[in-house]
N, C-alpha and C. Protein backbone atom coordinates (compact mmCIF):
# COMPACT_ATOMS: atom_id res chain seq x y z
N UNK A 1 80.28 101.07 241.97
CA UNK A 1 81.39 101.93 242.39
C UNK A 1 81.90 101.48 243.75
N UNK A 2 83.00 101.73 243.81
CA UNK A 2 84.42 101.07 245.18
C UNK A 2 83.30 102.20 246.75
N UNK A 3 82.88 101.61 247.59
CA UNK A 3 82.21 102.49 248.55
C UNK A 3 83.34 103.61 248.94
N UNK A 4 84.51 103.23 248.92
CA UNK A 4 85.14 104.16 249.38
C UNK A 4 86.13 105.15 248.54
N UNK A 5 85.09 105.07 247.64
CA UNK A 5 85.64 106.57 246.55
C UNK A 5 84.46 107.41 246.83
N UNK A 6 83.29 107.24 247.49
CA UNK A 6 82.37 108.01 247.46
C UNK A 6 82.83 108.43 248.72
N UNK A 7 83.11 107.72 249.90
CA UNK A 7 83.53 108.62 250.78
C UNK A 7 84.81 109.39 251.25
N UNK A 8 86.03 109.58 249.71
CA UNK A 8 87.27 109.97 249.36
C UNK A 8 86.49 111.43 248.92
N UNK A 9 85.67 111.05 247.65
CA UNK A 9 85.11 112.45 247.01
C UNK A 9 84.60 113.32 248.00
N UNK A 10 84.40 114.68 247.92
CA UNK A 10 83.68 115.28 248.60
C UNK A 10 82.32 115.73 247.71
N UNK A 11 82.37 115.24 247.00
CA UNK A 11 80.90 115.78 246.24
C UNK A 11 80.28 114.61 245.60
N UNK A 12 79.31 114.49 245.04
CA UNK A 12 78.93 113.74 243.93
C UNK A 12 78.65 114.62 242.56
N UNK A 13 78.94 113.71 241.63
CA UNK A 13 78.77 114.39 240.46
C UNK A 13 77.47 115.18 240.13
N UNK A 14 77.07 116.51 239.96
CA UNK A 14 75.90 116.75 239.61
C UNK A 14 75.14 116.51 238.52
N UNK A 15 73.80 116.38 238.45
CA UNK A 15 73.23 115.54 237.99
C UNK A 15 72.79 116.68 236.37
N UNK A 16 72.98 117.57 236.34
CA UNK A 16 73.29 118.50 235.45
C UNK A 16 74.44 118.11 234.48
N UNK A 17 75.56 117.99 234.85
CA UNK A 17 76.49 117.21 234.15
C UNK A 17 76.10 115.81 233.49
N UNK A 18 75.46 115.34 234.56
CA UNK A 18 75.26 114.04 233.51
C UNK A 18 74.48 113.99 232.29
N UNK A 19 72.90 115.27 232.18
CA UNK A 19 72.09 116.03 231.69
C UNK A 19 73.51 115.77 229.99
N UNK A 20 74.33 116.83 230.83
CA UNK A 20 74.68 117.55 229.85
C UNK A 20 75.73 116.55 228.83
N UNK A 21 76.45 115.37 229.50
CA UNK A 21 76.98 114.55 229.15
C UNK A 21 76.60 113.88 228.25
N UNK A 22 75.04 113.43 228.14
CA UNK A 22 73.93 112.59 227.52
C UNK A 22 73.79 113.47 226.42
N UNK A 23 73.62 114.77 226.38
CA UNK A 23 73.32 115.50 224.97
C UNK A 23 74.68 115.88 224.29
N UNK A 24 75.72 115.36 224.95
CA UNK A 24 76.79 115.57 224.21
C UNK A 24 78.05 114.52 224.15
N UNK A 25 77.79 113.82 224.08
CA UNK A 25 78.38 112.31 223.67
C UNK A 25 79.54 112.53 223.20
N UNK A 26 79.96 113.01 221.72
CA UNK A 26 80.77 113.22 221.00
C UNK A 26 81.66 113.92 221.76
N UNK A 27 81.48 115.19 222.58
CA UNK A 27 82.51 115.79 223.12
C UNK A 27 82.81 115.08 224.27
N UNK A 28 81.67 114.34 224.82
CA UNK A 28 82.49 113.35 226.41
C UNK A 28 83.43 112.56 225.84
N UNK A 29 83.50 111.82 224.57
CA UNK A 29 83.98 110.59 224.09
C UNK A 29 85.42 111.23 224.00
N UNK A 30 85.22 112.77 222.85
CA UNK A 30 86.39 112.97 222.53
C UNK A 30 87.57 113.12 223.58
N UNK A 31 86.87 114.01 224.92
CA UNK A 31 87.98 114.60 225.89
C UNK A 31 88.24 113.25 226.35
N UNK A 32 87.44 112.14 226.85
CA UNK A 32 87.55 110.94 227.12
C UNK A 32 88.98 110.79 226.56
N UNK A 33 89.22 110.47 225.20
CA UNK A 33 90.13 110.06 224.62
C UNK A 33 91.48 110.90 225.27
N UNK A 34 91.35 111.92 224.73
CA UNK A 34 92.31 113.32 225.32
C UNK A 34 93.15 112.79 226.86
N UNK A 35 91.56 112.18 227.92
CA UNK A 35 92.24 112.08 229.27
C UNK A 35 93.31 110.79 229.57
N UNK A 36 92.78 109.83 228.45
CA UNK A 36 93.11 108.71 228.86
C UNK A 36 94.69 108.98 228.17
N UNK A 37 95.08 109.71 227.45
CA UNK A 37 96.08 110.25 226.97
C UNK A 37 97.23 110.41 227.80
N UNK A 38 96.27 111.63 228.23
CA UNK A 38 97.28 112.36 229.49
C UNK A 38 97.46 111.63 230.59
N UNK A 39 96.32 110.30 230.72
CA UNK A 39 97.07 109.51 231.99
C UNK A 39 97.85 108.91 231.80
N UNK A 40 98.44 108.11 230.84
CA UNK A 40 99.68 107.17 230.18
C UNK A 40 100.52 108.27 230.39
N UNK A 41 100.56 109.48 229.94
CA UNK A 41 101.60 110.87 229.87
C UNK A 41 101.89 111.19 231.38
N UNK A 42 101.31 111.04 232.31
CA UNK A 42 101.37 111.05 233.69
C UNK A 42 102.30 110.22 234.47
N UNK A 43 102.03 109.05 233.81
CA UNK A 43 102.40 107.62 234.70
C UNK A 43 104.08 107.88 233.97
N UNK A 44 104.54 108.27 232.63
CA UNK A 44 105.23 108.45 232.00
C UNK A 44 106.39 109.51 232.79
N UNK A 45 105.77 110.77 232.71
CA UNK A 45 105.92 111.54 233.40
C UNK A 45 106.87 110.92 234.75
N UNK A 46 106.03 110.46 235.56
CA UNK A 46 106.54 109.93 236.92
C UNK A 46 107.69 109.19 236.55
N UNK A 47 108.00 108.34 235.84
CA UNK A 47 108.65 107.43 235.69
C UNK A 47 110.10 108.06 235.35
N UNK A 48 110.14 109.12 234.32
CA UNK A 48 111.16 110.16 234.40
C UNK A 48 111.81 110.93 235.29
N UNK A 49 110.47 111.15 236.24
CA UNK A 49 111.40 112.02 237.54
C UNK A 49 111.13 111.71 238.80
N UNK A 50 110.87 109.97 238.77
CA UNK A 50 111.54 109.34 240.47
C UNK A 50 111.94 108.32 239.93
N UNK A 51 112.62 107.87 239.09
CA UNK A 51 113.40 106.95 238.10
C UNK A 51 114.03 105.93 239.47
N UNK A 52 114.20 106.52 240.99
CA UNK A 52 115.21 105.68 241.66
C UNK A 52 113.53 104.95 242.69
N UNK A 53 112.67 105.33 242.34
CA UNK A 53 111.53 104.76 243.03
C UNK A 53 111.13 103.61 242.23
N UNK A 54 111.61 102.20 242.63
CA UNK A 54 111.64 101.18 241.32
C UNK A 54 110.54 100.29 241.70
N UNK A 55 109.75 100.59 242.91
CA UNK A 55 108.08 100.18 242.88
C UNK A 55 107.06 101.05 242.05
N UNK A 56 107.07 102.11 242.31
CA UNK A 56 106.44 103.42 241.12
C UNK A 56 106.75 103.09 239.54
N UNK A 57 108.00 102.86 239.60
CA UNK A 57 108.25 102.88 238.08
C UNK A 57 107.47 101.66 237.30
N UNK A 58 107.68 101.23 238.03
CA UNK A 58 107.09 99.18 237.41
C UNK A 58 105.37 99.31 237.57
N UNK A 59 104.67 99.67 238.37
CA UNK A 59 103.50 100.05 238.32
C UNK A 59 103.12 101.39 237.18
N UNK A 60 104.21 102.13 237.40
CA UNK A 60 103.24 103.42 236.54
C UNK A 60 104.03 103.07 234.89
N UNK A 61 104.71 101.93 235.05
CA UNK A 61 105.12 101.54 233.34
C UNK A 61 103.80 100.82 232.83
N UNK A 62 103.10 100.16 234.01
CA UNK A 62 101.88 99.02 233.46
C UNK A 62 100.62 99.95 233.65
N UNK A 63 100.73 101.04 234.13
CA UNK A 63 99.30 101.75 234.25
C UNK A 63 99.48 102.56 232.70
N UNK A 64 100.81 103.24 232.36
CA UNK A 64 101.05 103.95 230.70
C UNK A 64 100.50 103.15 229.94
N UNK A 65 100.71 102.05 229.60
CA UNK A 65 100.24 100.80 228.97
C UNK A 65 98.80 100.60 228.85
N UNK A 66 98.25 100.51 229.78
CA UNK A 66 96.89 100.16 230.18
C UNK A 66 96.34 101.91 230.33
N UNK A 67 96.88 102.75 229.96
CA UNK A 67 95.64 103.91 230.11
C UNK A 67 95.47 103.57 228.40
N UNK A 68 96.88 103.52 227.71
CA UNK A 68 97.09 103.75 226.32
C UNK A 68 95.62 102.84 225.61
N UNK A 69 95.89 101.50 226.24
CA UNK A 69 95.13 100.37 225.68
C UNK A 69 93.61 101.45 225.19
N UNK A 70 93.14 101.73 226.70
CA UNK A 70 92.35 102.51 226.72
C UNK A 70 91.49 103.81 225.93
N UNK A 71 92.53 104.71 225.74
CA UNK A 71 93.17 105.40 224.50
C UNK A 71 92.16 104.86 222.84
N UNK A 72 92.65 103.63 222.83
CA UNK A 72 93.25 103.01 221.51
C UNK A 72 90.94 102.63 221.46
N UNK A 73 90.94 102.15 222.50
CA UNK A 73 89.71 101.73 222.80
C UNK A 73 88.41 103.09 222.53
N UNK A 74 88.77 104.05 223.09
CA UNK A 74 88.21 104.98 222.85
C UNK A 74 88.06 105.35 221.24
N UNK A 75 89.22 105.45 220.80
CA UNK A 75 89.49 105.85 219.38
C UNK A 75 88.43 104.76 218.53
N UNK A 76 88.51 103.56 219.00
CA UNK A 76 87.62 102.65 217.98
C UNK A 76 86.14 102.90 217.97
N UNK A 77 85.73 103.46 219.40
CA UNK A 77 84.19 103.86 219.49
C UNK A 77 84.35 105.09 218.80
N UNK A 78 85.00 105.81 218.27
CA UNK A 78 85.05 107.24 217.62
C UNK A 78 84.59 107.04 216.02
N UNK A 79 84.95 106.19 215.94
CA UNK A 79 85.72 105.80 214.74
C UNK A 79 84.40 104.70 214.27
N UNK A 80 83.63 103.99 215.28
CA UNK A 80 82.66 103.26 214.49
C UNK A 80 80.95 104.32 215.02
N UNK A 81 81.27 105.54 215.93
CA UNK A 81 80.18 106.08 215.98
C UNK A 81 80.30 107.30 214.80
N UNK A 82 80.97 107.12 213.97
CA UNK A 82 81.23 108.15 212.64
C UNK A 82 81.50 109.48 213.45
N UNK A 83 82.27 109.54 214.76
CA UNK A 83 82.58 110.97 215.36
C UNK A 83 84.06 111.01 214.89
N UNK A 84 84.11 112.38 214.16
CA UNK A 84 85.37 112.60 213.51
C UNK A 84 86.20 113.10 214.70
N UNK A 85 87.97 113.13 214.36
CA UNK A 85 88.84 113.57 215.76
C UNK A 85 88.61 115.25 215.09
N UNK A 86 88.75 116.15 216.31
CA UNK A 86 89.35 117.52 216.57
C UNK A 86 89.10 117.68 217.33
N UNK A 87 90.28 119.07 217.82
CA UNK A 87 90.82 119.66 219.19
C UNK A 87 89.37 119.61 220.13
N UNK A 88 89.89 119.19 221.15
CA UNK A 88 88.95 119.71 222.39
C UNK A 88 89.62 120.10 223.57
N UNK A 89 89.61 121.42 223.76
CA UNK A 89 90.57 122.10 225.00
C UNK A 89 90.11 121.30 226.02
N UNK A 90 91.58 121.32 226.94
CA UNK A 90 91.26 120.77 228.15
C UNK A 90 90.23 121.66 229.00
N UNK A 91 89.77 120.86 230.25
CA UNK A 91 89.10 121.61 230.78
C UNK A 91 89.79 122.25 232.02
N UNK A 92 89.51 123.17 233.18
CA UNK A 92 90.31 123.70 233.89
C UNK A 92 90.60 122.72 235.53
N UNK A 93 90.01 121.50 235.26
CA UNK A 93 89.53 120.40 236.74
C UNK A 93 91.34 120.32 236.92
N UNK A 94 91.90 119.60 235.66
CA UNK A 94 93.50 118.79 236.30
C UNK A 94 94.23 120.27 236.41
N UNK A 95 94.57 120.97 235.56
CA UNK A 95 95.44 122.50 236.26
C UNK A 95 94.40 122.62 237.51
N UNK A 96 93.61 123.10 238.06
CA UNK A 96 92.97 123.33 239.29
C UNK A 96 93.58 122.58 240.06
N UNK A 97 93.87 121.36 239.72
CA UNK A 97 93.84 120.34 240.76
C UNK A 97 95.68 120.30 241.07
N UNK A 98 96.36 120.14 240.10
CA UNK A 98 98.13 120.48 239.96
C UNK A 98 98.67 121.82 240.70
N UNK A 99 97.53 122.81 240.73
CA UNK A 99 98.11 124.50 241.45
C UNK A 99 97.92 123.58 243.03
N UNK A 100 97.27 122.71 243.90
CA UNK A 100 97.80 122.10 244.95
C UNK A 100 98.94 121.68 245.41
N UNK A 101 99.76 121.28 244.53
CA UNK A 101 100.94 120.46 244.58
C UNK A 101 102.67 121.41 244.99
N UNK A 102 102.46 121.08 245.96
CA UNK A 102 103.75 121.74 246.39
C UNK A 102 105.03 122.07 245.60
N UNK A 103 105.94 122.72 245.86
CA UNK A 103 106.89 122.89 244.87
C UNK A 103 108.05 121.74 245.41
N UNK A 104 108.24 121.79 246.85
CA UNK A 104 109.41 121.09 247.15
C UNK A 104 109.17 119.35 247.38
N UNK A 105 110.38 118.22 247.06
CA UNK A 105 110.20 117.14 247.35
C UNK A 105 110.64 116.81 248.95
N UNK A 106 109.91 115.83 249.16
CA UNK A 106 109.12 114.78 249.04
C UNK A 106 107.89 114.74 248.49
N UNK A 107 107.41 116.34 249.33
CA UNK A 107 105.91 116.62 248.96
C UNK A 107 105.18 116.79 248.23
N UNK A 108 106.42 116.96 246.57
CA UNK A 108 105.56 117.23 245.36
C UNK A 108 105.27 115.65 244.73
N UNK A 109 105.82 114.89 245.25
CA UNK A 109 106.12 113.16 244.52
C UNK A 109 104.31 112.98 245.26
N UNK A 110 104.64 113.01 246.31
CA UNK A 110 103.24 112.61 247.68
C UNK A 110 102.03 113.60 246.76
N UNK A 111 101.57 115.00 246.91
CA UNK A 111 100.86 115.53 245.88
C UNK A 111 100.47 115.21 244.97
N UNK A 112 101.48 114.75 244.29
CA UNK A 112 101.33 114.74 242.56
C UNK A 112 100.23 113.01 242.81
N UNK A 113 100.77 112.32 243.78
CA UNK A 113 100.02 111.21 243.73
C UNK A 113 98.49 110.77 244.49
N UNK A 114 98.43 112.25 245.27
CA UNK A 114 96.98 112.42 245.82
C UNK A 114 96.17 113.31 244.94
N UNK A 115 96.63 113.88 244.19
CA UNK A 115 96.13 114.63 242.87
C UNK A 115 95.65 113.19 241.99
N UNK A 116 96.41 112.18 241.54
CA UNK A 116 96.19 111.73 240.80
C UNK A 116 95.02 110.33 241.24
N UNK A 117 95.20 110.33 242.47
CA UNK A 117 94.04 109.67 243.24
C UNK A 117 92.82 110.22 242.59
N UNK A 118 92.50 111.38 243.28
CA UNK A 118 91.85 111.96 242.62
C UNK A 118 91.05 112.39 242.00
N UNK A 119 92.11 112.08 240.54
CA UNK A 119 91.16 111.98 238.97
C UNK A 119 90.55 111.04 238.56
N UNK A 120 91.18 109.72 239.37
CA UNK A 120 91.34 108.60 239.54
C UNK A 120 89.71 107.91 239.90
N UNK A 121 89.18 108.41 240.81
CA UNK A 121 88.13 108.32 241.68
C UNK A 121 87.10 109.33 241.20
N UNK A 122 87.60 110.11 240.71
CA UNK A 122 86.34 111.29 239.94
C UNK A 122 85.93 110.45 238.34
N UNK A 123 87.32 109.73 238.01
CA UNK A 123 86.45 109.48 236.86
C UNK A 123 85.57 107.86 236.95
N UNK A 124 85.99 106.73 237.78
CA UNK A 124 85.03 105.82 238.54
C UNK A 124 83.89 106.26 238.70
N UNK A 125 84.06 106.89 239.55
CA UNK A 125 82.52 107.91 240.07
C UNK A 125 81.58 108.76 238.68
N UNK A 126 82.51 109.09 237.53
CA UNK A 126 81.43 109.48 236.94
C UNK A 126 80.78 108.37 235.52
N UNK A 127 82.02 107.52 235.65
CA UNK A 127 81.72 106.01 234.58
C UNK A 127 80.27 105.44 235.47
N UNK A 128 80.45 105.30 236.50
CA UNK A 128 79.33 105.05 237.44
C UNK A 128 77.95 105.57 237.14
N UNK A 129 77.99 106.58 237.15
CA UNK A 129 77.30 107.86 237.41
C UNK A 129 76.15 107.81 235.61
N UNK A 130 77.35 107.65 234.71
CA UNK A 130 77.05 107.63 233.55
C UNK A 130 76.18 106.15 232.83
N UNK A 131 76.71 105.06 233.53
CA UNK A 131 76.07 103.51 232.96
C UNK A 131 74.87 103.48 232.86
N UNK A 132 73.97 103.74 233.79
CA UNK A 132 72.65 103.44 233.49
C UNK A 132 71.88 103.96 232.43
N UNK A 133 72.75 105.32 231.95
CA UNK A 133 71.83 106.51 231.23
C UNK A 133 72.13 105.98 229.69
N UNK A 134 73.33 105.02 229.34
CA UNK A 134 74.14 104.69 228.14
C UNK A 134 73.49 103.50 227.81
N UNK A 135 73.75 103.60 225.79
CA UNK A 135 73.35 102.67 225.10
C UNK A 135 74.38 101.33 225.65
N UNK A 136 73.68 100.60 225.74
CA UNK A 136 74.36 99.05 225.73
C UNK A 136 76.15 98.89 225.85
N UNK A 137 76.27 99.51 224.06
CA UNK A 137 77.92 99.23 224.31
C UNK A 137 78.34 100.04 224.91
N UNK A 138 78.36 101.45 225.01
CA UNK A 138 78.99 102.14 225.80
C UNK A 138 78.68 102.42 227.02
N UNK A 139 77.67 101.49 227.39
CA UNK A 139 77.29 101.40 228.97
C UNK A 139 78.62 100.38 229.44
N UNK A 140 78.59 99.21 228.74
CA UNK A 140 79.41 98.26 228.94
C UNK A 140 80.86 98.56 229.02
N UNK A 141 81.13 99.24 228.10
CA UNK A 141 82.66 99.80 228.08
C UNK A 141 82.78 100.57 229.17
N UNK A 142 82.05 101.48 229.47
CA UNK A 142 82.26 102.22 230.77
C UNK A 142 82.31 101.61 232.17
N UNK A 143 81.26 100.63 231.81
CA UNK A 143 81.25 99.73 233.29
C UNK A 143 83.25 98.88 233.50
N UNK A 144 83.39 98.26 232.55
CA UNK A 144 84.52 97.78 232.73
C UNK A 144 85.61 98.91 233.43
N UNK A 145 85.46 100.17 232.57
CA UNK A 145 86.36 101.08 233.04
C UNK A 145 86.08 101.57 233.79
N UNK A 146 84.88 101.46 234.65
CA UNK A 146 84.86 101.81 236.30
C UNK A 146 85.77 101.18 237.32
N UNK A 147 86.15 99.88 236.97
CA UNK A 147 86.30 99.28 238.05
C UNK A 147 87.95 99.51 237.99
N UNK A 148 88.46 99.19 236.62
CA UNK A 148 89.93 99.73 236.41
C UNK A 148 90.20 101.31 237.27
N UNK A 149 89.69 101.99 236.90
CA UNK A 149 89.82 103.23 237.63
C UNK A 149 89.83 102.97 239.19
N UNK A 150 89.04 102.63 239.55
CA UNK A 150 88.84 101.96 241.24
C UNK A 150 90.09 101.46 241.39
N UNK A 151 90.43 100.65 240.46
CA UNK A 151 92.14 100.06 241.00
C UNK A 151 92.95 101.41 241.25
N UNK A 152 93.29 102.13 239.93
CA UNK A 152 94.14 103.15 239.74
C UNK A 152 93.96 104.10 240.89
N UNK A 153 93.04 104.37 241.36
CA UNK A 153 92.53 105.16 242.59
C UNK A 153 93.34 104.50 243.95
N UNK A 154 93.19 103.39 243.78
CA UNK A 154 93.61 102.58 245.48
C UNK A 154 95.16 102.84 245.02
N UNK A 155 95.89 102.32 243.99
CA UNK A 155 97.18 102.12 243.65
C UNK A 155 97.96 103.67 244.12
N UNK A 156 97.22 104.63 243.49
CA UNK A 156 97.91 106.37 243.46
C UNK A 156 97.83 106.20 245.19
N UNK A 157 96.88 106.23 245.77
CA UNK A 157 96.76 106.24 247.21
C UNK A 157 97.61 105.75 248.00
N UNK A 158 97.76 104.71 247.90
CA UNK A 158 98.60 103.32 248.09
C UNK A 158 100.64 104.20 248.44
N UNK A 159 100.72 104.28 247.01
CA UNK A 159 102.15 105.40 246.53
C UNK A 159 102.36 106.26 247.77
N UNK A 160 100.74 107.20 247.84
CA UNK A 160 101.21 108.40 248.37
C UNK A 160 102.01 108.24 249.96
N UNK A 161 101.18 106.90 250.55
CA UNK A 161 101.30 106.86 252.38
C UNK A 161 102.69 105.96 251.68
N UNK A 162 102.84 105.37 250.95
CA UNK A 162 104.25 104.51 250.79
C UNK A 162 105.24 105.77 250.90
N UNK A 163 105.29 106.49 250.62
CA UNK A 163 106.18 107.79 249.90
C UNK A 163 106.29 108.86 250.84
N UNK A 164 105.06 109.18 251.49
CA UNK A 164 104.82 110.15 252.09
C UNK A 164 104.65 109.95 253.64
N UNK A 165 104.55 110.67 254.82
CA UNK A 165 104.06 110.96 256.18
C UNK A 165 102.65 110.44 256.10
N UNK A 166 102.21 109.66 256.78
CA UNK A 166 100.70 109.72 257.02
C UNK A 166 99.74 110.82 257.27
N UNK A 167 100.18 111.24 258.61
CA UNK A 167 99.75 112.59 258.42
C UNK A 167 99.62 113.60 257.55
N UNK A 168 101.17 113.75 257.25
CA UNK A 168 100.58 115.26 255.67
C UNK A 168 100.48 114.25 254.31
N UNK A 169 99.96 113.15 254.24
CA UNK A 169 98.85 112.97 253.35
C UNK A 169 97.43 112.90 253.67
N UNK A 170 97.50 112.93 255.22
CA UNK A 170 95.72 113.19 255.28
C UNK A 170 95.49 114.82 255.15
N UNK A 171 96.48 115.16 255.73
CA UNK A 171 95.80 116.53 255.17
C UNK A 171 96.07 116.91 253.87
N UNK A 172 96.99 116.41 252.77
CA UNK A 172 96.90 116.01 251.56
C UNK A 172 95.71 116.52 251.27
N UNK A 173 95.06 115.23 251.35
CA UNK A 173 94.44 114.76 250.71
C UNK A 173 92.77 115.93 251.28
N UNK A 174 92.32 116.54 252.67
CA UNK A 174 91.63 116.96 252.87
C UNK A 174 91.73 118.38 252.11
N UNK A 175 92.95 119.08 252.01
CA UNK A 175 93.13 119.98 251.25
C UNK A 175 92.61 120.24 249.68
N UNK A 176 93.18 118.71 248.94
CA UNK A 176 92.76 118.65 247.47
C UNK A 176 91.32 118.23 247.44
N UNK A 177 90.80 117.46 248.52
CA UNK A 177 89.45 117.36 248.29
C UNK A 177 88.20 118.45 248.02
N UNK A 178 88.76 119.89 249.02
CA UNK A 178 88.22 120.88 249.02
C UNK A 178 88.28 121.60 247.64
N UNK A 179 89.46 121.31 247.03
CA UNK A 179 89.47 122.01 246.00
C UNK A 179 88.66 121.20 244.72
N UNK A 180 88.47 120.26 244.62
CA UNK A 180 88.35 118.99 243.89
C UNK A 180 86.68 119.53 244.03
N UNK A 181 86.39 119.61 245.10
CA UNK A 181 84.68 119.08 245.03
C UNK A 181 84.47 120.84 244.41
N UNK A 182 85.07 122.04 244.76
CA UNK A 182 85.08 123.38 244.27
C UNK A 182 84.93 123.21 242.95
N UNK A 183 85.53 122.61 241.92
CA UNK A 183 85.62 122.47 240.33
C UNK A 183 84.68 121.43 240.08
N UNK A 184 84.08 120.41 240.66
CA UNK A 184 83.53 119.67 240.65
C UNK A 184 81.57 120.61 240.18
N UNK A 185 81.48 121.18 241.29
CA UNK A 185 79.87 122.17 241.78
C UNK A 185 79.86 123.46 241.52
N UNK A 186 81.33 123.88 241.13
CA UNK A 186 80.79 124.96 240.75
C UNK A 186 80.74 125.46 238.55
N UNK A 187 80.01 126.39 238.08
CA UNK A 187 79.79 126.57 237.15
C UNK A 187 81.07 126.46 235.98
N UNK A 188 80.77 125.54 234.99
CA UNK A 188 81.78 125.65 233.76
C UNK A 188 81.25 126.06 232.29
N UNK A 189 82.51 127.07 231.59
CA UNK A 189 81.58 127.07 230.65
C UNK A 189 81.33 125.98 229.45
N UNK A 190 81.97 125.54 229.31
CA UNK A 190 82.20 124.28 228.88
C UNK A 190 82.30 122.85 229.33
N UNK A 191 81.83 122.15 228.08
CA UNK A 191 81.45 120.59 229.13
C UNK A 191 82.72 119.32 228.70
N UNK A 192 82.96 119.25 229.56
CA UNK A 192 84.29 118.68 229.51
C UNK A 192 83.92 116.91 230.20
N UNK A 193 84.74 115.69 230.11
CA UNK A 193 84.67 114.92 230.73
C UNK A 193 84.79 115.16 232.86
N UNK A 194 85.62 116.06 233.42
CA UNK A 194 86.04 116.45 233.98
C UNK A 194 85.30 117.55 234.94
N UNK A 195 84.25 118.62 233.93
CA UNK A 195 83.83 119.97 234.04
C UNK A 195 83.20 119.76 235.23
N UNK A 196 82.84 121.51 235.77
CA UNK A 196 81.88 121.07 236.54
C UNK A 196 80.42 121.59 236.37
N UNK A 197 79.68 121.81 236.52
CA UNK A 197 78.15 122.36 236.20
C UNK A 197 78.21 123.06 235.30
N UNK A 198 77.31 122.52 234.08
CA UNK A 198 77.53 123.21 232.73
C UNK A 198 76.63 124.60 233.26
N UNK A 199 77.64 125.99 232.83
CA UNK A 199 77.00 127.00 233.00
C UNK A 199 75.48 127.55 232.56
């Protein structure tokens, strides 16, 4: 893991989660799939509504792409571990993390991209977190997608001070951290890729 996502996070993943991750595979894999979804839908997202930001757009056209790949990747481990698809509600980490985000621009473009830091660095940190405990291939697959995430983490970051005040992205960013490591440690009832301490 990038040293300096551990000292971005304010928490580390608890080790309960990972517990709980290991006895439940099928549902990490599935929301897995779900997230990598919503990050192509994100980058997508952006691309619609700062259309005149034509460094953002060209990056978050190749990150849609590359979450999708991802996506597609997930689906094949689904698909050869005989885990059938159905619904898995989101969990409450990304709304938690979006009620941060200001209403007015500049600040919601800057937000939306220290939010997505983020998720960015939470999920590095828990591909991390997760390798040693995983069979072979899906140790391996995860390892690769640690380090991708590490990019996506520096890149969202990167955006925000491009886009934003230095200053009110450090406090950005100290703000969402507080909330971040809050959903992170405290009790969920459900175990989500995302969750935080299975209740």
């Amino acid at each position: 893991m990038l040293p300096e996502i551990g000292e971005f996070l304010g928490c580390s993943t608890p080790d309960a989660w990972i517990a709980a991750a290991l006895q439940q595979q099928d549902v990490m894999l599935l929301d897995h799939k779900n997230c990598e979804f919503k990050a192509a839908s994100t980058a997508l997202s952006l691309i619609a509504r700062y259309n005149a930001h034509v460094d953002l757009i060209n990056y978050m056209s190749r990150l849609a792409r590359e979450e999708l790949v991802h996506h597609e990747q997930v689906l094949r481990l689904l698909k050869k571990r005989r885990i059938g698809l159905r619904p898995v509600s989101a969990s409450r980490y990304a709304s938690g993390l979006r009620a941060t985000v200001r209403s007015h621009e500049p600040q919601k473009l800057v937000d939306t991209l220290v939010v997505g830091a983020f998720i960015e660095a939470r999920s590095c940190e828990r591909f991390a977190a997760l390798v040693p405990h995983l069979d072979e291939e899906l140790g391996k697959f995860y390892y690769g997608l640690l380090k991708s995430e590490g990019r996506h983490f520096q890149n969202y970051l990167r955006f925000a001070y491009q886009y934003g005040d230095a200053a009110d992205v450090e406090q950005t960013i100290e703000r969402v951290r507080a909330v971040e490591a809050e959903l992170i440690q405290s009790p969920d009832s459900e175990f989500r890729f995302h969750s935080g301490v299975p209740a």
